[in-house]
PDB file of N, CA and C in Angstrom:
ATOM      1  N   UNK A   1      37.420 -28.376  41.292  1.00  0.00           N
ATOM      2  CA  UNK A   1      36.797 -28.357  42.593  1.00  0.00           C
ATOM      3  C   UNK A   1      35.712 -29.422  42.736  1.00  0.00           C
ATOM      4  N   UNK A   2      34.915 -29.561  41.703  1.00  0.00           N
ATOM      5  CA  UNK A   2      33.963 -30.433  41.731  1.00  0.00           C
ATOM      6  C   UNK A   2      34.508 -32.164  41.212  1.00  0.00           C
ATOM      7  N   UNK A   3      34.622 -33.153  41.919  1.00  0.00           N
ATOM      8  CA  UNK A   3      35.322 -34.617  41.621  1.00  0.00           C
ATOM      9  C   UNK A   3      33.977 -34.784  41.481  1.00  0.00           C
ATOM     10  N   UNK A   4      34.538 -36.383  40.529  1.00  0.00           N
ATOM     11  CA  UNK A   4      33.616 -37.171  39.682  1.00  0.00           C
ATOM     12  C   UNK A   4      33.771 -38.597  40.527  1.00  0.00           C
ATOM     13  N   UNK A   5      32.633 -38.920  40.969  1.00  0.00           N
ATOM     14  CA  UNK A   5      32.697 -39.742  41.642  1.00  0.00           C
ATOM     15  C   UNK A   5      31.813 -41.603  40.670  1.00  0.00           C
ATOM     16  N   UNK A   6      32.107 -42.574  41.038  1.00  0.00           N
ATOM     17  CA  UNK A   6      31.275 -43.853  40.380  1.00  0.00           C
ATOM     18  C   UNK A   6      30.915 -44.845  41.218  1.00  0.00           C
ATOM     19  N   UNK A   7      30.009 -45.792  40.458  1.00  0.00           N
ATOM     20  CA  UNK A   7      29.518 -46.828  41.373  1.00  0.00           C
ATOM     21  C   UNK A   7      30.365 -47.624  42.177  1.00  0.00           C
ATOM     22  N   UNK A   8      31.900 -47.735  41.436  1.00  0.00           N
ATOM     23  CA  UNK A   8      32.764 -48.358  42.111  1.00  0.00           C
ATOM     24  C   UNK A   8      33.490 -47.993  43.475  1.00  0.00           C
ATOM     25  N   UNK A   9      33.276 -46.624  43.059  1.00  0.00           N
ATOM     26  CA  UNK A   9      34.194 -45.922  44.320  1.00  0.00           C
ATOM     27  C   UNK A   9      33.511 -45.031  44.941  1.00  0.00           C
ATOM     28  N   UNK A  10      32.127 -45.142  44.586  1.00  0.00           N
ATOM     29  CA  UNK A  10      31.015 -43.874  45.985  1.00  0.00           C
ATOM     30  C   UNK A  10      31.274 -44.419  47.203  1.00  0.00           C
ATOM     31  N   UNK A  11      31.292 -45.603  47.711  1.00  0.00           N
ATOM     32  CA  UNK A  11      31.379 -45.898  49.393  1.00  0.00           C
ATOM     33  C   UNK A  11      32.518 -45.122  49.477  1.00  0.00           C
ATOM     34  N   UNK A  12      33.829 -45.438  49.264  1.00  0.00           N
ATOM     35  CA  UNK A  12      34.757 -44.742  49.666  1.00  0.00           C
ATOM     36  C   UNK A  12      34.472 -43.291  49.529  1.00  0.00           C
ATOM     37  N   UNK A  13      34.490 -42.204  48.521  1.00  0.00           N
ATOM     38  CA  UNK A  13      34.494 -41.088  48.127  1.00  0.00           C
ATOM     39  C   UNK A  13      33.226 -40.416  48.899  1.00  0.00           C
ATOM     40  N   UNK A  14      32.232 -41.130  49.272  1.00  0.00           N
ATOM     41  CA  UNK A  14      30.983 -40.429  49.686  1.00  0.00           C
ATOM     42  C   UNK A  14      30.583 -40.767  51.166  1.00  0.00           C
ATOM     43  N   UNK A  15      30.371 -41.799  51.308  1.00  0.00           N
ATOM     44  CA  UNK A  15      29.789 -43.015  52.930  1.00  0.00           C
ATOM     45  C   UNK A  15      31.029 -42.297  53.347  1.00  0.00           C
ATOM     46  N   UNK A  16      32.250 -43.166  53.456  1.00  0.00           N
ATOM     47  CA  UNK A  16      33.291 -42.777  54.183  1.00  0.00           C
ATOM     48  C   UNK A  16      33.529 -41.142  54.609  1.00  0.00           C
ATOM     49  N   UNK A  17      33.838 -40.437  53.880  1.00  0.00           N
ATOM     50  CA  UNK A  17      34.127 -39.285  53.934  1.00  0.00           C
ATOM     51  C   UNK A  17      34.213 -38.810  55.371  1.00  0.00           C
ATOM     52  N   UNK A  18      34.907 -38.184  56.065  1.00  0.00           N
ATOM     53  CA  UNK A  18      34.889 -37.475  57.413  1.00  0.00           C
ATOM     54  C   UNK A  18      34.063 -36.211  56.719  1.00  0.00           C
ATOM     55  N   UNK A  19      34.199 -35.656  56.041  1.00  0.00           N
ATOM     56  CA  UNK A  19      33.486 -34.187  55.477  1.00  0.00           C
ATOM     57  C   UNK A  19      32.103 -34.459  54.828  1.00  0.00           C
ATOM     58  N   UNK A  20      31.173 -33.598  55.118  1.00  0.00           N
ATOM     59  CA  UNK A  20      29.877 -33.609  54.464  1.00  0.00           C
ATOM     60  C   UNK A  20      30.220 -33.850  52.953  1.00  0.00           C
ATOM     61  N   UNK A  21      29.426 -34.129  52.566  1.00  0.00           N
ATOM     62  CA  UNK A  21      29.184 -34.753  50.806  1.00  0.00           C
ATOM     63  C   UNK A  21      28.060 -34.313  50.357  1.00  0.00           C
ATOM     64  N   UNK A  22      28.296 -33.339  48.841  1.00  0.00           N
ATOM     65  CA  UNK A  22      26.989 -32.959  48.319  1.00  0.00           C
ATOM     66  C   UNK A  22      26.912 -33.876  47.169  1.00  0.00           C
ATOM     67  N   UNK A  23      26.658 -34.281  46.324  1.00  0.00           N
ATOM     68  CA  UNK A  23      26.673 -35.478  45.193  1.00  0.00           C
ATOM     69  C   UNK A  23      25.630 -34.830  44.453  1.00  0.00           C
ATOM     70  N   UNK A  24      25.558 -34.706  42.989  1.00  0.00           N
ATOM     71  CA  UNK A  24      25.221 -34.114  41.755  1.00  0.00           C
ATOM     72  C   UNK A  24      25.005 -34.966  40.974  1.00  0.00           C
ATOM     73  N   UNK A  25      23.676 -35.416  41.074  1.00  0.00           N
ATOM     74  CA  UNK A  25      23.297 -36.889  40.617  1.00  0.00           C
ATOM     75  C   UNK A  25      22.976 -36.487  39.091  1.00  0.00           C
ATOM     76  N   UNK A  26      23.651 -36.705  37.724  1.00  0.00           N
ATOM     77  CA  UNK A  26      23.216 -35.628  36.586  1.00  0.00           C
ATOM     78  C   UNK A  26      23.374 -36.646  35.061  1.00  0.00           C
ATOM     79  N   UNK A  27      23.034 -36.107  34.305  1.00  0.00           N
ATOM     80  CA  UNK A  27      22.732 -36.476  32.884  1.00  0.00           C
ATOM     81  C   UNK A  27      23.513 -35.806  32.004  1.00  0.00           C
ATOM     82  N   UNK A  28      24.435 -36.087  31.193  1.00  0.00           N
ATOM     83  CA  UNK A  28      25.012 -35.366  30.450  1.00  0.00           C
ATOM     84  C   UNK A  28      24.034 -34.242  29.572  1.00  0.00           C
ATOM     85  N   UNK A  29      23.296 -34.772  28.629  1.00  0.00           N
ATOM     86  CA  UNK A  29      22.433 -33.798  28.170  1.00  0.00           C
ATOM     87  C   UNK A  29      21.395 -33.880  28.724  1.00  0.00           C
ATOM     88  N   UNK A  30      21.346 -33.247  30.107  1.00  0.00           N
ATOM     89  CA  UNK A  30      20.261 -32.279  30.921  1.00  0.00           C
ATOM     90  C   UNK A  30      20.867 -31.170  31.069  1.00  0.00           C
ATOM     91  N   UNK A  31      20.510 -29.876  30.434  1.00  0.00           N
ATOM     92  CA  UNK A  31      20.482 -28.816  30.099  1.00  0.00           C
ATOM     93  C   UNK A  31      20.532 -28.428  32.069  1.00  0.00           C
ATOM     94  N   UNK A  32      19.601 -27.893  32.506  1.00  0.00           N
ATOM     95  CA  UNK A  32      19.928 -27.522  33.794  1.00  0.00           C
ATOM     96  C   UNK A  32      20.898 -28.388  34.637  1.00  0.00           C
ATOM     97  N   UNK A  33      21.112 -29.563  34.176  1.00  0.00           N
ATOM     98  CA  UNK A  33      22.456 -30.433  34.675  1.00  0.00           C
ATOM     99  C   UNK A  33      23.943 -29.798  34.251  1.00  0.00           C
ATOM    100  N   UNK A  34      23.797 -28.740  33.605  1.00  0.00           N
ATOM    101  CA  UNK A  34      25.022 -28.373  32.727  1.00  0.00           C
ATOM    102  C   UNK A  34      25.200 -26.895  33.730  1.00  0.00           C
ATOM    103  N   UNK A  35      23.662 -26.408  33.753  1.00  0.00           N
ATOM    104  CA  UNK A  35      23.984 -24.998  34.717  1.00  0.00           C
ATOM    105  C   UNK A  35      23.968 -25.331  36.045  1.00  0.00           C
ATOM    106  N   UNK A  36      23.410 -26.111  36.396  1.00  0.00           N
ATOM    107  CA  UNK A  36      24.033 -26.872  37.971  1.00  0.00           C
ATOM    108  C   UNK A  36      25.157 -26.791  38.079  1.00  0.00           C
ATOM    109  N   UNK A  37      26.208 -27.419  37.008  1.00  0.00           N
ATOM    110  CA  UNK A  37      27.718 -27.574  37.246  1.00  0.00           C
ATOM    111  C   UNK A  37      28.277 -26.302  37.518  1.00  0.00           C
ATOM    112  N   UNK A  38      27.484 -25.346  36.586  1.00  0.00           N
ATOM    113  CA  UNK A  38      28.675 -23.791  36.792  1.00  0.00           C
ATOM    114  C   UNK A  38      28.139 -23.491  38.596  1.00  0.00           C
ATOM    115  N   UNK A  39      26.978 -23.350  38.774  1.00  0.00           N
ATOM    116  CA  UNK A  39      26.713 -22.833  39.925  1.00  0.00           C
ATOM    117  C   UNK A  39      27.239 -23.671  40.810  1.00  0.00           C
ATOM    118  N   UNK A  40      27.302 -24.951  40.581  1.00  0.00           N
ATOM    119  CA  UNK A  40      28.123 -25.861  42.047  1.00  0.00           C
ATOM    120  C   UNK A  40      29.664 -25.339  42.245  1.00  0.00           C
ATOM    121  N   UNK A  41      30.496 -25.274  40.834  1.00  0.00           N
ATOM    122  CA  UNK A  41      31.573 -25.042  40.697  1.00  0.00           C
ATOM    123  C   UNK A  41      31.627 -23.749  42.154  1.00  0.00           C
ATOM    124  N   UNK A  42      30.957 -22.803  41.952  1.00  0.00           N
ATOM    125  CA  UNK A  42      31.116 -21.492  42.832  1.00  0.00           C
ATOM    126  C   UNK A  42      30.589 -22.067  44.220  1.00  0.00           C
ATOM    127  N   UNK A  43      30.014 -22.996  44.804  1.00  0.00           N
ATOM    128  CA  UNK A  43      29.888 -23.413  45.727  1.00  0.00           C
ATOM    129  C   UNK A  43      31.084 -24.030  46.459  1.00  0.00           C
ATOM    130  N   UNK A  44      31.081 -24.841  45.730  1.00  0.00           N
ATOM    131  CA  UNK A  44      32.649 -25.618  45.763  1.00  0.00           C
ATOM    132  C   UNK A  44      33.675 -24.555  46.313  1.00  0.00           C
ATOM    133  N   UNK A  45      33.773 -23.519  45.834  1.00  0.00           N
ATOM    134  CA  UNK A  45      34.852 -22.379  45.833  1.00  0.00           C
ATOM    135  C   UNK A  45      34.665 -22.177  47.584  1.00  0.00           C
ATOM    136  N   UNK A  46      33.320 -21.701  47.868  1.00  0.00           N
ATOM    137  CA  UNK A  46      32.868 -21.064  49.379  1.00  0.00           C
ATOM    138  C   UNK A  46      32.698 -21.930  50.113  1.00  0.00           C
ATOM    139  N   UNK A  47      33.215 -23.325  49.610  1.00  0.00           N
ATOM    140  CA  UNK A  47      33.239 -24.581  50.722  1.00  0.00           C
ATOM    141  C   UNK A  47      34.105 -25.224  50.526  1.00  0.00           C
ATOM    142  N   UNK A  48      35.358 -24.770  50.092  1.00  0.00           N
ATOM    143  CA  UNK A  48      36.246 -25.509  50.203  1.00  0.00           C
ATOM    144  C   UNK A  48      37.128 -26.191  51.556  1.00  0.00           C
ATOM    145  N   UNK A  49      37.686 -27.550  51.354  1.00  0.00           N
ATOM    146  CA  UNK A  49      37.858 -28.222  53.059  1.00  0.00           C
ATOM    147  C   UNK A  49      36.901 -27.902  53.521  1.00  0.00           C
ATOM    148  N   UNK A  50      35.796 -27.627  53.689  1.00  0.00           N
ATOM    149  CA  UNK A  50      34.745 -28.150  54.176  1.00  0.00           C
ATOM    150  C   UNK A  50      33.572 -28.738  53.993  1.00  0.00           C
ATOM    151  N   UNK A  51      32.997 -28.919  52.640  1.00  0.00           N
ATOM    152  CA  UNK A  51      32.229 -30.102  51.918  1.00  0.00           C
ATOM    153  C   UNK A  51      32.670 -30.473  50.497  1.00  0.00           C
ATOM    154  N   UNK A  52      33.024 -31.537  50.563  1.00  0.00           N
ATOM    155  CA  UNK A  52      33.613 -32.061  49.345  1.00  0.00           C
ATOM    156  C   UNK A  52      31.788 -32.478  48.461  1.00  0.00           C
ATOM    157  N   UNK A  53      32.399 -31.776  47.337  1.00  0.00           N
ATOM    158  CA  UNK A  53      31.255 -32.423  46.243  1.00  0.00           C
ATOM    159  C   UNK A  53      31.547 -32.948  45.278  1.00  0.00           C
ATOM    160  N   UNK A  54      30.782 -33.763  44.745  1.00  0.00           N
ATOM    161  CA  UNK A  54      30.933 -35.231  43.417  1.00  0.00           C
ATOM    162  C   UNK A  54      29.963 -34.875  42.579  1.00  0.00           C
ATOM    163  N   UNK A  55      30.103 -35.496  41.624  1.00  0.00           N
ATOM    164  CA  UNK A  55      29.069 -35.546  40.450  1.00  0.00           C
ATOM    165  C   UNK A  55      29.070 -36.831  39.863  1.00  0.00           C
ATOM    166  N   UNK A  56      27.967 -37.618  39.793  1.00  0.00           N
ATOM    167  CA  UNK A  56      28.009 -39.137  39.312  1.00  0.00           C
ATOM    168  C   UNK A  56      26.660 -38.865  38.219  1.00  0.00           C
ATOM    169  N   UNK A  57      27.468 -39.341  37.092  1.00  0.00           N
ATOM    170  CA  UNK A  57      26.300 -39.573  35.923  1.00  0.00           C
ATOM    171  C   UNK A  57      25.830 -40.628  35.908  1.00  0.00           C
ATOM    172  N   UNK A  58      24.586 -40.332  35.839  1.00  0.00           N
ATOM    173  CA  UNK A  58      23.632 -41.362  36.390  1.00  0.00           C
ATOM    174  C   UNK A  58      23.582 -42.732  35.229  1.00  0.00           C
ATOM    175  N   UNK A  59      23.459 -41.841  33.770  1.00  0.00           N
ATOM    176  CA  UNK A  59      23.719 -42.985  32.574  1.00  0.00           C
ATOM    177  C   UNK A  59      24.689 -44.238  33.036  1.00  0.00           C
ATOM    178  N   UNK A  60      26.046 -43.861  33.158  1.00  0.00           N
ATOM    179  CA  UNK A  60      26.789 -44.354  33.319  1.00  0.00           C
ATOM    180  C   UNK A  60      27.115 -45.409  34.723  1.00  0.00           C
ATOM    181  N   UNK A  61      26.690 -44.870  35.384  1.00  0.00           N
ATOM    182  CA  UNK A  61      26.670 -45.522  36.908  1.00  0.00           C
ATOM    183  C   UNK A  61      25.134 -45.877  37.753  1.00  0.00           C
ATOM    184  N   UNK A  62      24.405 -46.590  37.225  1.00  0.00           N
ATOM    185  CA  UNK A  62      22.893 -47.025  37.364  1.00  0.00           C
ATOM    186  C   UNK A  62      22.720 -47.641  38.898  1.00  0.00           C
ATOM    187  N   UNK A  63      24.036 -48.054  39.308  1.00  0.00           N
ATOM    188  CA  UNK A  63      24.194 -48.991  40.794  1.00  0.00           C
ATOM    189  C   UNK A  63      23.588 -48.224  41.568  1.00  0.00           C
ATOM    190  N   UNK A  64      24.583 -47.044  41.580  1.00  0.00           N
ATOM    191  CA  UNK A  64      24.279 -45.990  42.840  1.00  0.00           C
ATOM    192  C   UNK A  64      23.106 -44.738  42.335  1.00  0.00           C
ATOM    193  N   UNK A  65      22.595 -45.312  41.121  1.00  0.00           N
ATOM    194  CA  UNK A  65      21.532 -44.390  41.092  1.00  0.00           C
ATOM    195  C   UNK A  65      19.980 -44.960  41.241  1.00  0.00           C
ATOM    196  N   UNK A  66      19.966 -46.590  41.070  1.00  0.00           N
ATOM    197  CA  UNK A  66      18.598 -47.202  41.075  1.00  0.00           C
ATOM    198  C   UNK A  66      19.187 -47.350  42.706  1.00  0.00           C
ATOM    199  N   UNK A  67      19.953 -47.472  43.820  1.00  0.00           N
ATOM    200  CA  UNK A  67      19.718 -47.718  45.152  1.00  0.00           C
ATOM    201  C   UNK A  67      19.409 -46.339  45.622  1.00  0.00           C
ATOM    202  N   UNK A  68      19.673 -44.863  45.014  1.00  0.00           N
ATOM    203  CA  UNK A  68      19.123 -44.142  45.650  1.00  0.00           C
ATOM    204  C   UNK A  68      18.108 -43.413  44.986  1.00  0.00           C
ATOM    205  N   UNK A  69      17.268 -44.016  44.248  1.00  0.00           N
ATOM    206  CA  UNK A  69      16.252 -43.583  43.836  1.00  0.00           C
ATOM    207  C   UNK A  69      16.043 -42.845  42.871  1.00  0.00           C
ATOM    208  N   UNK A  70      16.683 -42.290  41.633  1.00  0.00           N
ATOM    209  CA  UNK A  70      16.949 -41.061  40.808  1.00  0.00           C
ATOM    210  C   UNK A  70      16.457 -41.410  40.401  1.00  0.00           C
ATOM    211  N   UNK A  71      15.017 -40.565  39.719  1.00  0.00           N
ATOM    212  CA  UNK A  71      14.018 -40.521  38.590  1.00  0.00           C
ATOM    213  C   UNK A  71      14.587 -39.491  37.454  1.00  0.00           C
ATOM    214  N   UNK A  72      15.023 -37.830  38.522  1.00  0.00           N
ATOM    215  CA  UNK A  72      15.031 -37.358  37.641  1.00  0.00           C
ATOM    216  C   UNK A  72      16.370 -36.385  37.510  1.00  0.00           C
ATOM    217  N   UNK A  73      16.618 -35.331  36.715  1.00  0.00           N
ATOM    218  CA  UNK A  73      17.770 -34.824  36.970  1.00  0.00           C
ATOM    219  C   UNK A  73      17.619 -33.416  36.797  1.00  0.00           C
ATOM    220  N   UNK A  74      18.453 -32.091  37.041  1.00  0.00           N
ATOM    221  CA  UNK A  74      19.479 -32.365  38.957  1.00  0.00           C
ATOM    222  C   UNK A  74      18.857 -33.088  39.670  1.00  0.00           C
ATOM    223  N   UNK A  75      19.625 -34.096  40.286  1.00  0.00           N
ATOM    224  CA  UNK A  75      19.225 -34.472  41.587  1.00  0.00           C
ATOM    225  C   UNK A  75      20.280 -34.538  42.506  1.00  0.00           C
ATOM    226  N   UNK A  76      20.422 -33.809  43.880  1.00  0.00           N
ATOM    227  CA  UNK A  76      21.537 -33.570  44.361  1.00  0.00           C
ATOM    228  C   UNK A  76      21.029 -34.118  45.916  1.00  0.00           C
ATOM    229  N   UNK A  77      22.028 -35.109  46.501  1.00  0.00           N
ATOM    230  CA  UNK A  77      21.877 -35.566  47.955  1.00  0.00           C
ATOM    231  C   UNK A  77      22.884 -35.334  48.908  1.00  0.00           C
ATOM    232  N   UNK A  78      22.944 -34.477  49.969  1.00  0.00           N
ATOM    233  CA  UNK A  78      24.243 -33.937  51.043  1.00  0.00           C
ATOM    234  C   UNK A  78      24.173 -35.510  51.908  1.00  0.00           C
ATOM    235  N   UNK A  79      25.486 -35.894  52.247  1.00  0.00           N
ATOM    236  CA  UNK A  79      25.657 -37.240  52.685  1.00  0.00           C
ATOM    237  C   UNK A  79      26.449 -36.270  54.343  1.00  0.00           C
ATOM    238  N   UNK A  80      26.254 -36.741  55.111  1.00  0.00           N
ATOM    239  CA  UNK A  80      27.045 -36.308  56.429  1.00  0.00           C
ATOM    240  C   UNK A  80      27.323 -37.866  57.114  1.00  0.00           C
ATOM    241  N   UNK A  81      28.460 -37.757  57.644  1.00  0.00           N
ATOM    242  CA  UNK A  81      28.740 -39.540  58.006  1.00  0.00           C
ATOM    243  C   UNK A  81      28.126 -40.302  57.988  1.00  0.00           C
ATOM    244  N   UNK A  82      28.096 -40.369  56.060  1.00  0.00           N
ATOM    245  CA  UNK A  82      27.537 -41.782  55.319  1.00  0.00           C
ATOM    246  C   UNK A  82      26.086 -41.318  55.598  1.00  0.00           C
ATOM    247  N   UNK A  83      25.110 -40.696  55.813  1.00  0.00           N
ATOM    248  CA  UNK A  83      23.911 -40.858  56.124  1.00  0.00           C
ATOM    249  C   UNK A  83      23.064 -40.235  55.234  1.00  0.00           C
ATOM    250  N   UNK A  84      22.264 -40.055  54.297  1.00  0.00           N
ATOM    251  CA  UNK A  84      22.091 -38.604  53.653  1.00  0.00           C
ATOM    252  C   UNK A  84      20.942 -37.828  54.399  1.00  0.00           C
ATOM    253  N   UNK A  85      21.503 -36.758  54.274  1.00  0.00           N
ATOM    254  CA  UNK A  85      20.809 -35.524  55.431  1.00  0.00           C
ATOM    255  C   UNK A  85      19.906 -34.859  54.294  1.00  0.00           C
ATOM    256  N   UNK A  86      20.068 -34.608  53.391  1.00  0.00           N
ATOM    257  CA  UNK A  86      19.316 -33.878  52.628  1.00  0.00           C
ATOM    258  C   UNK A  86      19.021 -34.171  51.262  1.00  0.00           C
ATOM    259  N   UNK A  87      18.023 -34.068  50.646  1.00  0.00           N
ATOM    260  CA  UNK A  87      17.689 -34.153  49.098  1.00  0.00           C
ATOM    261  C   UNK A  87      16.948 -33.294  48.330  1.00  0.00           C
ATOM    262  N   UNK A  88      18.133 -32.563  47.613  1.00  0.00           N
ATOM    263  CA  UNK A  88      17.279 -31.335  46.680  1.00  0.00           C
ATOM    264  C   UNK A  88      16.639 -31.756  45.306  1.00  0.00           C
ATOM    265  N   UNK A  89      15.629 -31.584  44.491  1.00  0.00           N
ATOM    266  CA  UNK A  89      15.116 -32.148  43.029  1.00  0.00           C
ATOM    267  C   UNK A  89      15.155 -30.956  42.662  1.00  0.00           C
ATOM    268  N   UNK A  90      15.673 -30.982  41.718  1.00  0.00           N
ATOM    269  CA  UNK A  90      15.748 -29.502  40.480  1.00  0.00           C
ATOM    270  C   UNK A  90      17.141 -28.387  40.852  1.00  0.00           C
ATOM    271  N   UNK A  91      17.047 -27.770  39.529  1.00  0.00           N
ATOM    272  CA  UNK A  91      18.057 -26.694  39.600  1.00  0.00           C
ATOM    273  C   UNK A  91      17.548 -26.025  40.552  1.00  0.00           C
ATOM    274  N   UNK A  92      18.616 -25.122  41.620  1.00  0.00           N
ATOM    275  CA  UNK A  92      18.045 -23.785  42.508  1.00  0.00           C
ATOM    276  C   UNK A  92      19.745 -22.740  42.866  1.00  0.00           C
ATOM    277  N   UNK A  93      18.967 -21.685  43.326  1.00  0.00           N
ATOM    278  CA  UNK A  93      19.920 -20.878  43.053  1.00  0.00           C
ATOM    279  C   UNK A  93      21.400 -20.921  44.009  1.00  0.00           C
ATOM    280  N   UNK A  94      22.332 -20.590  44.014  1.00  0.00           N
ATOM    281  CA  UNK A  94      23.559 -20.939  44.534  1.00  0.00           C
ATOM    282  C   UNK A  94      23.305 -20.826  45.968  1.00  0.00           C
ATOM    283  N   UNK A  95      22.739 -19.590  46.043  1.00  0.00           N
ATOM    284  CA  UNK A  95      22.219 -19.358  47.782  1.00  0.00           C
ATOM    285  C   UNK A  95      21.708 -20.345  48.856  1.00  0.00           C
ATOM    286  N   UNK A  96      20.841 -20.886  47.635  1.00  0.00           N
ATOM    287  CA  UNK A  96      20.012 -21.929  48.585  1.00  0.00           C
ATOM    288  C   UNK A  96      21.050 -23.022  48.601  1.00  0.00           C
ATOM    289  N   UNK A  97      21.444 -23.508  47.983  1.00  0.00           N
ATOM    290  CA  UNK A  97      22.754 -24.683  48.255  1.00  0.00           C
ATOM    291  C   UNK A  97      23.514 -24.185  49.566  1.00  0.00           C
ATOM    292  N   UNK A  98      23.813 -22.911  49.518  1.00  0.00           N
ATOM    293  CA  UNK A  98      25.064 -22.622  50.344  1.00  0.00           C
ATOM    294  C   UNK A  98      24.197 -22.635  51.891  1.00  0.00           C
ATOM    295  N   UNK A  99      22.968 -22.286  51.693  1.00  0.00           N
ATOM    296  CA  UNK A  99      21.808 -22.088  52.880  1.00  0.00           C
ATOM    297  C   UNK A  99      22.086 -23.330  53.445  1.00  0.00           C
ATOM    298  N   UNK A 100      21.448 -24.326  52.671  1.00  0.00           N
ATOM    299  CA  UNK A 100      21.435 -25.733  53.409  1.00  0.00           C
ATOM    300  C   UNK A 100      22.796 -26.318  53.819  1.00  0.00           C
ATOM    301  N   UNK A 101      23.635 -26.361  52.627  1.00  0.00           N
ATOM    302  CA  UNK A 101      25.320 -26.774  53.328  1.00  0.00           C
ATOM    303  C   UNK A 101      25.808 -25.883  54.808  1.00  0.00           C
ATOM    304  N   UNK A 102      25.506 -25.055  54.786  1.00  0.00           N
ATOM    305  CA  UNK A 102      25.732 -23.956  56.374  1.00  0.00           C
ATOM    306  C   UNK A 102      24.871 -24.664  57.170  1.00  0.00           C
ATOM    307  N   UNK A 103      23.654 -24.613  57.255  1.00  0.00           N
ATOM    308  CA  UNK A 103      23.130 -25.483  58.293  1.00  0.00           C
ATOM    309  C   UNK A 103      23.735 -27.028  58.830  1.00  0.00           C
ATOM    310  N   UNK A 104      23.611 -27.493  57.721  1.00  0.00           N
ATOM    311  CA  UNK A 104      24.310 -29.135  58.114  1.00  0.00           C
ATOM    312  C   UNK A 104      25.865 -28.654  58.729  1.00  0.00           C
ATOM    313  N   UNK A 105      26.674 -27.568  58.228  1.00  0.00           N
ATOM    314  CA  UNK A 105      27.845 -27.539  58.969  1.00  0.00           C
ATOM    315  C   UNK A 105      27.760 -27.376  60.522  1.00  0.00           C
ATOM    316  N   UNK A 106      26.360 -26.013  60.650  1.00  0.00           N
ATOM    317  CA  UNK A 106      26.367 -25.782  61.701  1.00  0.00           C
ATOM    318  C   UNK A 106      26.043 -26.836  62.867  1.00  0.00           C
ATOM    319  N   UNK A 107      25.473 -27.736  62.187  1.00  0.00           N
ATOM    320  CA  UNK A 107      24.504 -29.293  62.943  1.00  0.00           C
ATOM    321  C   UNK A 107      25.544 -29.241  63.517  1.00  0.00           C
ATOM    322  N   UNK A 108      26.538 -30.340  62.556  1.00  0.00           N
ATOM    323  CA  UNK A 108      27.709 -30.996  62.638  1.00  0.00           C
ATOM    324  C   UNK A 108      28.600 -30.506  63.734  1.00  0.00           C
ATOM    325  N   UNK A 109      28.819 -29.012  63.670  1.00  0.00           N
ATOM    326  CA  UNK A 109      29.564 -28.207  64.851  1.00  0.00           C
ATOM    327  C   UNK A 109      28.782 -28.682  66.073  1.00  0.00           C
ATOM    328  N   UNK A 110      27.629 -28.008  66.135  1.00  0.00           N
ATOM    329  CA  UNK A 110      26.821 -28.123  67.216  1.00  0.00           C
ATOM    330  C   UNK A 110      26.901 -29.863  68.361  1.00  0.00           C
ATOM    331  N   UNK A 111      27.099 -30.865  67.518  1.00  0.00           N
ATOM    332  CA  UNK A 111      26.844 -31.882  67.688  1.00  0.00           C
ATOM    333  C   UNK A 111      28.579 -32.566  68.515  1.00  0.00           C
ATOM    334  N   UNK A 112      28.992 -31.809  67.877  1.00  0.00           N
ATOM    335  CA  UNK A 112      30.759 -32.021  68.066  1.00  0.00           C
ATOM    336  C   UNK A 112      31.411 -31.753  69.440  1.00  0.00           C
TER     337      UNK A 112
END
């Protein structure tokens, strides 16, 4: 449920996207980067076709992490046509993810 997204292919996979984008900006050994994944995984589940989420390790892909600023990790940014709408710092509980992804859906409706 959760795709792995890279510097090469975030415009496409993320900017582009018709669907909101949550992106899981993470560190292999960051410990709460590891329990992020299980709790996104279940997000993923209650948003499926309707926000696609990525995970880009930051080690590995520095492009798209020194242009958007990552100091530290979790760092997770919701992209809505290409724009980013939101930026969470730190682990938090599944609720609150699903809190904020519902709102931006509801924007998005609203706006439509």
């Amino acid at each position: 449920m959760i795709l792995e997204t890279k510097d090469h292919n975030f415009e496409h996979d993320v900017i582009m996207s018709d669907l909101p984008v949550m992106v899981d900006f993470y560190s292999p050994g960051c410990r709460p980067c590891q329990i992020a994944e299980l709790i996104l995984e279940k997000v993923a589940i209650r948003f499926y076709e309707r926000v696609k989420i990525y995970k880009l390790n930051i080690d590995e892909n520095s492009k798209i992490a020194l242009k958007y600023v990552i100091t530290g990790t979790p760092t997770f940014f919701i992209f809505s046509k290409g724009s980013v709408v939101e930026q969470i710092v730190g682990l938090q509980r599944e609720q609150f993810y699903c809190k904020i992804l519902n709102e931006i859906l509801n924007k998005n409706a609203a706006l439509a």
